[in-house]
Protein backbone atom coordinates (compact mmCIF):
# COMPACT_ATOMS: atom_id res chain seq x y z
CA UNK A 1 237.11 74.27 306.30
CA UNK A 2 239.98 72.09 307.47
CA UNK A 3 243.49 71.42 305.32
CA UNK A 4 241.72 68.02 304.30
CA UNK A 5 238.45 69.35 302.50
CA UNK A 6 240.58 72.19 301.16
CA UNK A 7 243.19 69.56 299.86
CA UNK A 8 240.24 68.17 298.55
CA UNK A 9 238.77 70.83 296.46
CA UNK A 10 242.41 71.59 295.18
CA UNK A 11 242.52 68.24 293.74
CA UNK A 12 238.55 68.52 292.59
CA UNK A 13 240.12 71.86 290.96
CA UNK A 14 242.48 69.96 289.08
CA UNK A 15 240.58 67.27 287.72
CA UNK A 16 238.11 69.81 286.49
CA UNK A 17 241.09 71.87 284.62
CA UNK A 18 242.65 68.18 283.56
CA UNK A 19 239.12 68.29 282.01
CA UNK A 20 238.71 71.39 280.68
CA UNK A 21 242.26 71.12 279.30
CA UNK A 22 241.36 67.66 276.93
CA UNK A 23 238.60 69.63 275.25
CA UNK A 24 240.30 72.44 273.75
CA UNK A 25 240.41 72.80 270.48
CA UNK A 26 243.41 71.37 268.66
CA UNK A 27 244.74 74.67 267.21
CA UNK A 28 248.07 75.92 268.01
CA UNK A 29 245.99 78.26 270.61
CA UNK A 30 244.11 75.76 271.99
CA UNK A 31 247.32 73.41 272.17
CA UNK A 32 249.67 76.34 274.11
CA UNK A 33 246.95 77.31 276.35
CA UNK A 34 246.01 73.76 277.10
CA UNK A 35 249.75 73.01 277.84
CA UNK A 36 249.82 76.40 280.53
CA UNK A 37 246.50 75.58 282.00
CA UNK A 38 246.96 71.90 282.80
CA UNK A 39 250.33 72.93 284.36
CA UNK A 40 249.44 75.96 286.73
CA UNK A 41 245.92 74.32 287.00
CA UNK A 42 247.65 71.11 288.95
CA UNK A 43 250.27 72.96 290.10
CA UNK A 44 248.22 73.91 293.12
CA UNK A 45 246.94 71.09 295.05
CA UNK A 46 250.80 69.87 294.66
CA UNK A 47 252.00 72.59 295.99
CA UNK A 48 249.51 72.53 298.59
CA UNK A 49 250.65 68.98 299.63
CA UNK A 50 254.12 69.88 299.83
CA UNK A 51 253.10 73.36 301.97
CA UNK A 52 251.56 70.64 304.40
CA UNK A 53 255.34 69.68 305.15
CA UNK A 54 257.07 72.56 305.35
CA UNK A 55 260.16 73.38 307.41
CA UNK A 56 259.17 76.43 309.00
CA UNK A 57 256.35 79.24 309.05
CA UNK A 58 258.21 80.89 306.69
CA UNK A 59 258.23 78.09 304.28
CA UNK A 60 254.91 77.27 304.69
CA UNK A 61 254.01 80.95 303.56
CA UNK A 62 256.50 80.81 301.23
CA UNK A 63 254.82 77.75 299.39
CA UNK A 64 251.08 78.92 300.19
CA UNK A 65 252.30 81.97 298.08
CA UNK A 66 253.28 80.05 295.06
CA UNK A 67 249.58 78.46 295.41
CA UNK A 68 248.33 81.72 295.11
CA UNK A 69 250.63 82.58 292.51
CA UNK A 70 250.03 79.80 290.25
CA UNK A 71 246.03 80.02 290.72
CA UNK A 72 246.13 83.36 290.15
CA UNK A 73 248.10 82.62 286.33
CA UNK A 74 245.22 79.53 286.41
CA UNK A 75 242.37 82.44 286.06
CA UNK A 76 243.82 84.45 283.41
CA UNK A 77 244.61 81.33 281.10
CA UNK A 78 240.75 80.66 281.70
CA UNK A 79 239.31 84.10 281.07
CA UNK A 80 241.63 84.09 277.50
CA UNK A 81 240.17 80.93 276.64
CA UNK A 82 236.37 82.27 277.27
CA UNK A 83 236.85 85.14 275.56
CA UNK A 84 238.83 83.48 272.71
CA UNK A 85 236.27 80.70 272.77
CA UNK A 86 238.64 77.83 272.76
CA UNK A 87 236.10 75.71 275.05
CA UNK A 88 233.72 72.99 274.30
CA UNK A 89 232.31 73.43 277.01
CA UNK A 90 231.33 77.13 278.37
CA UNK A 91 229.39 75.82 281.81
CA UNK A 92 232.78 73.65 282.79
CA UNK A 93 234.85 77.58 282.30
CA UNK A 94 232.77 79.18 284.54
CA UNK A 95 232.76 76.41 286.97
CA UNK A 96 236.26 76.76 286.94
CA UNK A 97 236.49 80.47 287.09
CA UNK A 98 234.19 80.55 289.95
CA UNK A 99 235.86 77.83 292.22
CA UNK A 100 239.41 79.63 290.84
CA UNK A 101 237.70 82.98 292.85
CA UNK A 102 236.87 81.00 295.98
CA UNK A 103 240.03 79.30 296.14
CA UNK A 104 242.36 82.56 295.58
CA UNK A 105 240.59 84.41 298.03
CA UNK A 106 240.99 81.34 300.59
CA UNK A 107 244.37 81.17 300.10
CA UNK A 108 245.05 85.53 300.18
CA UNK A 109 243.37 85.16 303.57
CA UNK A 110 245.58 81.93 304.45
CA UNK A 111 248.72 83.61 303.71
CA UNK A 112 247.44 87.04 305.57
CA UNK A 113 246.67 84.85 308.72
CA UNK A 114 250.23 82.94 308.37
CA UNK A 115 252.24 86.06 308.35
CA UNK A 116 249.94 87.70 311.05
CA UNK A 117 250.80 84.26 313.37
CA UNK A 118 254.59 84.34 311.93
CA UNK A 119 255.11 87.79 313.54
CA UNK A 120 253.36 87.59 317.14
C-alpha cells in the first residue's frame, strides 16, 4: 500500500466516524462521546497529511506516533459506545472497529520500520 491509498483510507476512516458520530443518540453520553470520537476519529488522516511534510525522520515518527495515539483513543470511544449502545447503527461500529484494527496495526509497523531506518 502506498502513502496515497493509505491517505485514502484515513480519510474513508473519517468520513465513516463523521458518520457514525451524527447518529448518536442525543443524550449527554451520546453528545460527549460524539464530541471525543469525531475529534480523535479525524484527527488521524490530518495528522497523517502533516507527517507527509515533516522536517526530519524524527518528526515524521514523531507525528506517525500521534496517529497511532489518537487511533488508538478512536477504538476505545467505539468499543464504549457498542457496549453502551449509543449507536443507530451496530454494522457501521464494527466497520469502524475493524478498519480502526487494520489501520493501528499499519501504523505500529510504520513507526517500527521508521525508527529501524532512523538508526542504520
Amino acid at each position: 500500500m502506498n502513502k496515497f491509498e493509505l491517505e485514502e483510507r484515513l480519510i474513508n476512516f473519517a468520513v465513516l466516524i463523521i458518520e457514525i458520530t451524527n447518529e448518536l443518540q442525543n443524550t449527554k453520553a451520546g453528545n460527549h462521546l460524539s464530541g471525543q470520537l469525531v475529534r480523535s476519529g479525524t484527527s488521524p488522516a490530518l495528522n497523517y497529511g502533516e507527517a507527509q511534510s515533516g522536517e526530519s525522520r524524527k518528526d515524521f515518527i514523531h507525528k506517525i506516533k500521534v496517529v497511532l495515539k489518537e487511533l488508538r483513543e478512536t477504538f476505545v470511544c467505539l468499543k464504549i459506545i457498542l457496549r453502551t449502545k449509543l449507536y443507530k447503527s451496530e454494522k457501521k461500529i464494527q466497520i469502524a472497529l475493524k478498519e480502526n484494527d487494520e489501520l493501528i496495526s499499519i501504523f505500529v509497523k510504520s513507526v517500527e520500520t521508521a525508527q529501524r531506518n532512523m538508526n542504520k
